[in-house]
PDB file of N, CA and C in Angstrom:
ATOM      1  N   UNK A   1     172.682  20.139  69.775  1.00  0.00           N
ATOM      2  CA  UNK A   1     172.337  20.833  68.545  1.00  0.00           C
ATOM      3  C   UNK A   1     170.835  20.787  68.363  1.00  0.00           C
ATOM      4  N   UNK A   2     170.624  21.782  67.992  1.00  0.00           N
ATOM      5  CA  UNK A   2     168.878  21.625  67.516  1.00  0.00           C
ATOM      6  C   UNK A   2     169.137  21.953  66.177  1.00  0.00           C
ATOM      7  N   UNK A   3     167.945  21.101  65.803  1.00  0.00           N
ATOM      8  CA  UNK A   3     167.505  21.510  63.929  1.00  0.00           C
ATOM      9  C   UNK A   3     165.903  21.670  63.874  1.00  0.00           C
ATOM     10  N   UNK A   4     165.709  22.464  62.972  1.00  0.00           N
ATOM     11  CA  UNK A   4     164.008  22.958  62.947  1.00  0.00           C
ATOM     12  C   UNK A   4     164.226  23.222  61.711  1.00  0.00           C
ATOM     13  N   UNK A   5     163.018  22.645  60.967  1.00  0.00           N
ATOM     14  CA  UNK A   5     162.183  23.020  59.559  1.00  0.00           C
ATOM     15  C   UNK A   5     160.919  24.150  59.551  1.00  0.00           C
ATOM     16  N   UNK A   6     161.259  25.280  59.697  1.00  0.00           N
ATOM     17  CA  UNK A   6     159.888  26.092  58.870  1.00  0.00           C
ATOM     18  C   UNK A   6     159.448  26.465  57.590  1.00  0.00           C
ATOM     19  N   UNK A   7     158.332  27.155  57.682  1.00  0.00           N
ATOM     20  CA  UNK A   7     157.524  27.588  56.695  1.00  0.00           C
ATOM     21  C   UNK A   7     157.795  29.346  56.812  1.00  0.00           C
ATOM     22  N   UNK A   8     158.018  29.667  55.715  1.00  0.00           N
ATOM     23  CA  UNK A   8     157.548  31.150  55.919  1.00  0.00           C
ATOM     24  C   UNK A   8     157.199  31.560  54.516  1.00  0.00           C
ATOM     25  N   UNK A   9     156.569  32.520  54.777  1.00  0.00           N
ATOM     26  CA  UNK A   9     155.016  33.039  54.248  1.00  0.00           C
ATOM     27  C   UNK A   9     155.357  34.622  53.819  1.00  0.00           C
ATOM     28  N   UNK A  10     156.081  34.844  52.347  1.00  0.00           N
ATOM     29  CA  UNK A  10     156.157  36.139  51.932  1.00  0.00           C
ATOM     30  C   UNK A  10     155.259  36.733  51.142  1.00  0.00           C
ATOM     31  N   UNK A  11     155.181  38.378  51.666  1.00  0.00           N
ATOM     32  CA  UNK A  11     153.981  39.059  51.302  1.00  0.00           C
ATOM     33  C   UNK A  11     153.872  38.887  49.265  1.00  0.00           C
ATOM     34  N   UNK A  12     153.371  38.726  49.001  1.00  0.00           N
ATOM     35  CA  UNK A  12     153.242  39.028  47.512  1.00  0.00           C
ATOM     36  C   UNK A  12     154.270  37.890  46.804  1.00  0.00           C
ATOM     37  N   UNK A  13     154.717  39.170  45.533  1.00  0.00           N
ATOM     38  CA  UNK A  13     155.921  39.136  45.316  1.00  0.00           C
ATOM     39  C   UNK A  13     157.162  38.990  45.946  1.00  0.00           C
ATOM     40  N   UNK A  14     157.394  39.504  46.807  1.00  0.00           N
ATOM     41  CA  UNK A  14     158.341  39.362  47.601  1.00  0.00           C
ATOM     42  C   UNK A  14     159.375  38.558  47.754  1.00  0.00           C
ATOM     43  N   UNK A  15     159.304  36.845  46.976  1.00  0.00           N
ATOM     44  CA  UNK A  15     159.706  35.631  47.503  1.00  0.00           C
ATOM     45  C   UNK A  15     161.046  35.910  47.370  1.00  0.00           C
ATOM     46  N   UNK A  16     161.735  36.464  46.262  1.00  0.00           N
ATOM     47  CA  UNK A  16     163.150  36.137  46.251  1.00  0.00           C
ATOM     48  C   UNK A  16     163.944  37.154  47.036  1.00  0.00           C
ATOM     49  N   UNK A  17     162.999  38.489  47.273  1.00  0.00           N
ATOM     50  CA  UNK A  17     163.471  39.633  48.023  1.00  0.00           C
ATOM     51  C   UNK A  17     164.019  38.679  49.829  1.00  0.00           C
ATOM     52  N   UNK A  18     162.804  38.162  50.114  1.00  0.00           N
ATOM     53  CA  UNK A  18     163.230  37.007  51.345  1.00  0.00           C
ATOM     54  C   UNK A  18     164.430  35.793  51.204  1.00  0.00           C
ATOM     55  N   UNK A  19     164.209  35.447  50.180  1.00  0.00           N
ATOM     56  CA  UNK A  19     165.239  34.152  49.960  1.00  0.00           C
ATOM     57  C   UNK A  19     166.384  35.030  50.037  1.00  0.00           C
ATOM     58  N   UNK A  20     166.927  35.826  49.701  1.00  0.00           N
ATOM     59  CA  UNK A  20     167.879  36.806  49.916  1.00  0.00           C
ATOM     60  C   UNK A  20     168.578  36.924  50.981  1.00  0.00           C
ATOM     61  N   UNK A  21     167.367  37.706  51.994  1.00  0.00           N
ATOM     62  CA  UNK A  21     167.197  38.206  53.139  1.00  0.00           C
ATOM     63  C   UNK A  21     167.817  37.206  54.115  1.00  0.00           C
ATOM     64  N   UNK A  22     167.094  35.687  53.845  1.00  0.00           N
ATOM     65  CA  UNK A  22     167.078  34.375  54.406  1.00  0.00           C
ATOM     66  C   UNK A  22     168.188  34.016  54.601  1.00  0.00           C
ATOM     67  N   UNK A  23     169.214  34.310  53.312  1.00  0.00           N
ATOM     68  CA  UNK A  23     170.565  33.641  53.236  1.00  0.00           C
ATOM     69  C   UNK A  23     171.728  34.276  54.157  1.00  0.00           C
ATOM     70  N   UNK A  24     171.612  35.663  54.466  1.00  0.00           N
ATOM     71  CA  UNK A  24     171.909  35.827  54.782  1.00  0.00           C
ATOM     72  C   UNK A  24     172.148  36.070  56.322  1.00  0.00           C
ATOM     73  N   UNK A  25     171.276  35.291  56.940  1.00  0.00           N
ATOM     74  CA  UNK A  25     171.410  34.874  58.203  1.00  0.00           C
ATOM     75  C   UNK A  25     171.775  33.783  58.417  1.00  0.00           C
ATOM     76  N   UNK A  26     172.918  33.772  59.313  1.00  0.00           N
ATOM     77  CA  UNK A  26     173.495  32.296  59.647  1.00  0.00           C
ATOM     78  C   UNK A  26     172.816  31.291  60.849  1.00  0.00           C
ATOM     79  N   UNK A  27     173.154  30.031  60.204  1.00  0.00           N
ATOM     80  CA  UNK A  27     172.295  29.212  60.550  1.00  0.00           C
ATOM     81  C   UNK A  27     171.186  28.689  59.509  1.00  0.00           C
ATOM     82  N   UNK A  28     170.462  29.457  58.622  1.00  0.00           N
ATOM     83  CA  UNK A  28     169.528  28.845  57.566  1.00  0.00           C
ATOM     84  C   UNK A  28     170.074  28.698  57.127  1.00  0.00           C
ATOM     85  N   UNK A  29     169.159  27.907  56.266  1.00  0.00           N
ATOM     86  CA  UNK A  29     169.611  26.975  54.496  1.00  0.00           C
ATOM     87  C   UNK A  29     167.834  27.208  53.923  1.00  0.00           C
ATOM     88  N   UNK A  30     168.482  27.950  53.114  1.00  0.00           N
ATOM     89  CA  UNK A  30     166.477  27.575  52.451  1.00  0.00           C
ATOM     90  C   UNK A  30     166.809  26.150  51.549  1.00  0.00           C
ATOM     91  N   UNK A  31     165.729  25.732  52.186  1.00  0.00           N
ATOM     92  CA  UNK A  31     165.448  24.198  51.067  1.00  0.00           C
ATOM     93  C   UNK A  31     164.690  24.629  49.782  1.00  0.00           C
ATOM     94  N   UNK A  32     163.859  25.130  49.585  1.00  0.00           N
ATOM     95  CA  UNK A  32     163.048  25.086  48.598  1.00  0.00           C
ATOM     96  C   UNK A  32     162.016  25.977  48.674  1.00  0.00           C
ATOM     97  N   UNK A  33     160.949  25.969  47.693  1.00  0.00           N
ATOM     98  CA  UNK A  33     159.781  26.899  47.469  1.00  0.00           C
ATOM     99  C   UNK A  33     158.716  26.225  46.756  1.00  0.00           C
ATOM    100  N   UNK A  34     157.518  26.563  47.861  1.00  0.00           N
ATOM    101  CA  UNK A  34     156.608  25.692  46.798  1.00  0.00           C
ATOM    102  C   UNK A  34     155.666  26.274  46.272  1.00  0.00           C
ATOM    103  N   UNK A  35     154.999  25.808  45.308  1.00  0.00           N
ATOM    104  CA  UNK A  35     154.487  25.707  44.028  1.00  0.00           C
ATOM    105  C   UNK A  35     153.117  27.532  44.490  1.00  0.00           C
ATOM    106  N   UNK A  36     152.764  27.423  45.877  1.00  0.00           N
ATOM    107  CA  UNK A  36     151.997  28.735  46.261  1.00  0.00           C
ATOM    108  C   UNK A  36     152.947  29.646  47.099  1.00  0.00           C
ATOM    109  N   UNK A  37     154.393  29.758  46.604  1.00  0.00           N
ATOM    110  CA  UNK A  37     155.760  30.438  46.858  1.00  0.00           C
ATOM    111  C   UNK A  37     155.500  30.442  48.347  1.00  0.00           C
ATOM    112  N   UNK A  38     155.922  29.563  49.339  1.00  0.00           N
ATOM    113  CA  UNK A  38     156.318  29.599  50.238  1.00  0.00           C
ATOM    114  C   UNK A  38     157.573  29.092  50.813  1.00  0.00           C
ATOM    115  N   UNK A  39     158.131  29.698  51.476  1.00  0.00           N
ATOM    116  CA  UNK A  39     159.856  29.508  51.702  1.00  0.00           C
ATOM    117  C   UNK A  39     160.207  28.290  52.688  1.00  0.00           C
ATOM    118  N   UNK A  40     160.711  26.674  52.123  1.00  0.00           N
ATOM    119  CA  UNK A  40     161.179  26.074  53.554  1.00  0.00           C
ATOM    120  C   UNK A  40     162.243  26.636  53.999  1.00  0.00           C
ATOM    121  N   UNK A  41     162.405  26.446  54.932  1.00  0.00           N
ATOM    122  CA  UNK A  41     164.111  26.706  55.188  1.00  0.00           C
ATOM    123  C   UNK A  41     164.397  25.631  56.496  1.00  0.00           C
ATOM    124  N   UNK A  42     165.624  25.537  56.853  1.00  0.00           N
ATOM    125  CA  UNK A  42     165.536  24.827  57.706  1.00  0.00           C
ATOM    126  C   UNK A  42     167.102  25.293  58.524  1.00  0.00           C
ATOM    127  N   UNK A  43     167.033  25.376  59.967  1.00  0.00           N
ATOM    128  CA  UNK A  43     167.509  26.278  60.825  1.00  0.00           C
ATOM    129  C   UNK A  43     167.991  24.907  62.042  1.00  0.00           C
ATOM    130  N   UNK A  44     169.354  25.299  61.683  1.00  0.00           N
ATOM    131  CA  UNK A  44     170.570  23.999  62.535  1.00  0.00           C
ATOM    132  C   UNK A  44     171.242  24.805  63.741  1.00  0.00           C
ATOM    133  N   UNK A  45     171.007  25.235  64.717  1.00  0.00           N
ATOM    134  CA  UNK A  45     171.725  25.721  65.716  1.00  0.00           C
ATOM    135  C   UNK A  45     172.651  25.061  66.824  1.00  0.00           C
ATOM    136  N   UNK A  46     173.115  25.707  68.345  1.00  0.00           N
ATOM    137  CA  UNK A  46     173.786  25.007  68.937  1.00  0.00           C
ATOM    138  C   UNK A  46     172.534  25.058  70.043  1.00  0.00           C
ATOM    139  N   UNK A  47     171.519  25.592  70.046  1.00  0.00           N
ATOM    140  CA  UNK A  47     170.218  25.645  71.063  1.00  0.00           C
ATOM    141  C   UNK A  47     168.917  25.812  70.626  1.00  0.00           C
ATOM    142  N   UNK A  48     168.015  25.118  71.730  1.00  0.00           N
ATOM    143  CA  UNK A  48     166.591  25.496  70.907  1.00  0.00           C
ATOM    144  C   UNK A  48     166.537  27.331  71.101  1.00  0.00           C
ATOM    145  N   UNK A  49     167.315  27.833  71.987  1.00  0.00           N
ATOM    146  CA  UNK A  49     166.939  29.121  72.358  1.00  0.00           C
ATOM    147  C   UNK A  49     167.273  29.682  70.901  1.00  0.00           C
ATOM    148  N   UNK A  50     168.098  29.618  70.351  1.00  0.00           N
ATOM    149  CA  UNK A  50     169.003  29.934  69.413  1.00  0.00           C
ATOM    150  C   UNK A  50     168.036  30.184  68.175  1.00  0.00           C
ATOM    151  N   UNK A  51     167.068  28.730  67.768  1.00  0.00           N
ATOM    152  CA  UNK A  51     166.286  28.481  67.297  1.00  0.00           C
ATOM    153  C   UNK A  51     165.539  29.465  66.986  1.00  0.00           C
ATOM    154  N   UNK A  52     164.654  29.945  68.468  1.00  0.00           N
ATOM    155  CA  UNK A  52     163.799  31.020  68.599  1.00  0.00           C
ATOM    156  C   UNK A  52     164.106  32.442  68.320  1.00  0.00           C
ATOM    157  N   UNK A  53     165.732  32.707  68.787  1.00  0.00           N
ATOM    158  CA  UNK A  53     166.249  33.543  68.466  1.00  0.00           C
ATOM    159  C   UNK A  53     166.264  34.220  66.687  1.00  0.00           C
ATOM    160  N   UNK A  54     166.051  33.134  65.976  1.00  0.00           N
ATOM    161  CA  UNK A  54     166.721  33.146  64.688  1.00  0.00           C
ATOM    162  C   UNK A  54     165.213  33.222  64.349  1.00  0.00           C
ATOM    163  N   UNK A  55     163.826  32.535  64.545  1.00  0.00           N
ATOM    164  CA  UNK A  55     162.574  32.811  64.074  1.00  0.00           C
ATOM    165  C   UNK A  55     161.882  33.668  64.167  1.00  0.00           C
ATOM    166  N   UNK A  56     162.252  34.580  65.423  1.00  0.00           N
ATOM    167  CA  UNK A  56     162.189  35.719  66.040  1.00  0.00           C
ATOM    168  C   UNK A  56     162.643  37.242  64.515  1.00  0.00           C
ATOM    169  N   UNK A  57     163.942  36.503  64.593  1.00  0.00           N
ATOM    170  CA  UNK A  57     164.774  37.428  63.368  1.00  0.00           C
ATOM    171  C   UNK A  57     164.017  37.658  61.840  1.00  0.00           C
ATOM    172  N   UNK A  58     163.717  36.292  61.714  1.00  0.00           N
ATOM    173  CA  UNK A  58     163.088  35.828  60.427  1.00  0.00           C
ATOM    174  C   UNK A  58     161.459  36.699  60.588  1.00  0.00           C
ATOM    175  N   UNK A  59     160.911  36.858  61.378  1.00  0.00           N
ATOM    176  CA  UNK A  59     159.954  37.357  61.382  1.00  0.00           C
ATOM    177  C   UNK A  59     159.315  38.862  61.664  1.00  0.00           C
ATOM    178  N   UNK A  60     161.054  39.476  61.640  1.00  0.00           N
ATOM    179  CA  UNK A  60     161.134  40.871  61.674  1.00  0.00           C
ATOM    180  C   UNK A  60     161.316  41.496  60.475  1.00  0.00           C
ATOM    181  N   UNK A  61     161.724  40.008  59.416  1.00  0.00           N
ATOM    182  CA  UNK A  61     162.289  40.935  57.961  1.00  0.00           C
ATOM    183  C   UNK A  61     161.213  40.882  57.388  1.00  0.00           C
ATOM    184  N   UNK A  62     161.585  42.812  56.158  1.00  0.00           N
ATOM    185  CA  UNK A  62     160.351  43.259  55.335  1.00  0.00           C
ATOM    186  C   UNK A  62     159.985  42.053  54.804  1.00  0.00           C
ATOM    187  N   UNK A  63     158.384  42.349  54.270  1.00  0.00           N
ATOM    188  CA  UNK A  63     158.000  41.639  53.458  1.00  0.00           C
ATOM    189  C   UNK A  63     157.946  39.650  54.061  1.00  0.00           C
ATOM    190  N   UNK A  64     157.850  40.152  55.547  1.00  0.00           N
ATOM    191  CA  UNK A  64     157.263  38.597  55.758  1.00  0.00           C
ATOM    192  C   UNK A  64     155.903  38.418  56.798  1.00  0.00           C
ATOM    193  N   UNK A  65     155.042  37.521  56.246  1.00  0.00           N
ATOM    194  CA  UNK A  65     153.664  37.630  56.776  1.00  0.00           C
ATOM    195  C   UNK A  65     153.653  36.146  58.307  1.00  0.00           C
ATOM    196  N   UNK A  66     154.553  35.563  58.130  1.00  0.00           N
ATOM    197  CA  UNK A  66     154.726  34.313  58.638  1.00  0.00           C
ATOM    198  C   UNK A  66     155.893  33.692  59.181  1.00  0.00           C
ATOM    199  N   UNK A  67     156.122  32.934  60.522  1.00  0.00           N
ATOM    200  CA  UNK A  67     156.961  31.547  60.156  1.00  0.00           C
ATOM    201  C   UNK A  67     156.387  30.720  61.052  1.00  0.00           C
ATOM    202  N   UNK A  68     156.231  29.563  60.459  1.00  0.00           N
ATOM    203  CA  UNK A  68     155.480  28.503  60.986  1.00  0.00           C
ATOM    204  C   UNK A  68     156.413  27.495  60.984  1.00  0.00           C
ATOM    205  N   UNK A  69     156.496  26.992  62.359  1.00  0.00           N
ATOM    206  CA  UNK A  69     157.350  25.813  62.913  1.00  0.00           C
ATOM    207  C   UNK A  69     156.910  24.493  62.206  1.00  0.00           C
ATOM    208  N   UNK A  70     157.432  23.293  61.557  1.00  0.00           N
ATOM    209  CA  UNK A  70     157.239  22.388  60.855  1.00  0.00           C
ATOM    210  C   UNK A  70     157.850  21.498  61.312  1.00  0.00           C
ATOM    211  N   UNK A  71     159.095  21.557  61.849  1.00  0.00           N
ATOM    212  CA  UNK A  71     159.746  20.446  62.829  1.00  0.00           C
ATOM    213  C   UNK A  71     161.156  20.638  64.006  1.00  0.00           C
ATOM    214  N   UNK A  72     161.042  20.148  64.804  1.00  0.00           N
ATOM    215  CA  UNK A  72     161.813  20.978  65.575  1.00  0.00           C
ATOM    216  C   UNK A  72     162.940  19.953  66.629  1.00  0.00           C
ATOM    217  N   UNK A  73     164.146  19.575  66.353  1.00  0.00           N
ATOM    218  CA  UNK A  73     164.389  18.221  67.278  1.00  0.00           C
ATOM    219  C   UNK A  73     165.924  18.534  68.191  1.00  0.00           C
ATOM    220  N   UNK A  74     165.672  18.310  69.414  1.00  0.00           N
ATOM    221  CA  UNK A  74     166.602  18.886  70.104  1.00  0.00           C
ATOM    222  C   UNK A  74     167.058  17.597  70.733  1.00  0.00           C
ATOM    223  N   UNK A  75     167.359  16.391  70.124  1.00  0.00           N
ATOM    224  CA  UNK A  75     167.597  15.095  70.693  1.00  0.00           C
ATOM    225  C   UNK A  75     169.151  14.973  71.608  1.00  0.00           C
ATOM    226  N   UNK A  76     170.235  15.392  70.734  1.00  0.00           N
ATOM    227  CA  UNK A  76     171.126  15.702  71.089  1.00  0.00           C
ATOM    228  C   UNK A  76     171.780  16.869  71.804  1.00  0.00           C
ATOM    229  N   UNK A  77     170.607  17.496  72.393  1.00  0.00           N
ATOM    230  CA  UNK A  77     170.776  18.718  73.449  1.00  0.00           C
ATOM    231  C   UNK A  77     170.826  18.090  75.096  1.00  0.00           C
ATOM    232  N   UNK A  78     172.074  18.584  75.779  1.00  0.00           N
ATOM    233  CA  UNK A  78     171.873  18.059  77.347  1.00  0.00           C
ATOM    234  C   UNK A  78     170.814  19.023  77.954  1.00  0.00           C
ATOM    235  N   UNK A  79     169.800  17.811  78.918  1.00  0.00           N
ATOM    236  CA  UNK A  79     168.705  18.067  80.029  1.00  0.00           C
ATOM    237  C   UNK A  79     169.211  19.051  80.624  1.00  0.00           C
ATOM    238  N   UNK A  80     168.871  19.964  81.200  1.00  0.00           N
ATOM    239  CA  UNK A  80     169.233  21.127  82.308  1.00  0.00           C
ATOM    240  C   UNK A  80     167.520  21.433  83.364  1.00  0.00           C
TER     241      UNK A  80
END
């Protein structure tokens, strides 16, 4: 399993138009928003590919300027 914490970074106004957007991709959970509206979320998959796959996604929807990787742990993933 991998789990990763990002940041993402909506244009303007935008924030809840994303938190929206956010939820509805599986795999996130938005955690929270802070105080200069930026979105945590944090993204539990069965791969890091998966991971990328899904930040990839996140960074195609309107109204987003960003996602910035914050933590990323693939401890329980088998070596290949």
């Amino acid at each position: 399993m991998a789990i990763a914490s990002m940041i993402v970074q909506p244009a303007g106004e935008h924030t809840h138009t994303v938190i929206a957007a956010l939820e509805d991709i599986c795999g996130i959970t938005v955690h929270s928003v802070t105080a200069k509206e930026e979105i945590i979320i944090v993204v539990e998959t069965d791969s890091l590919a998966e991971v990328t796959q899904i930040a990839s996604q996140v960074e195609q929807l309107s109204h987003v300027l960003g996602v910035f990787p914050a933590y990323i742990s693939t401890a329980d993933e088998p070596l290949s």
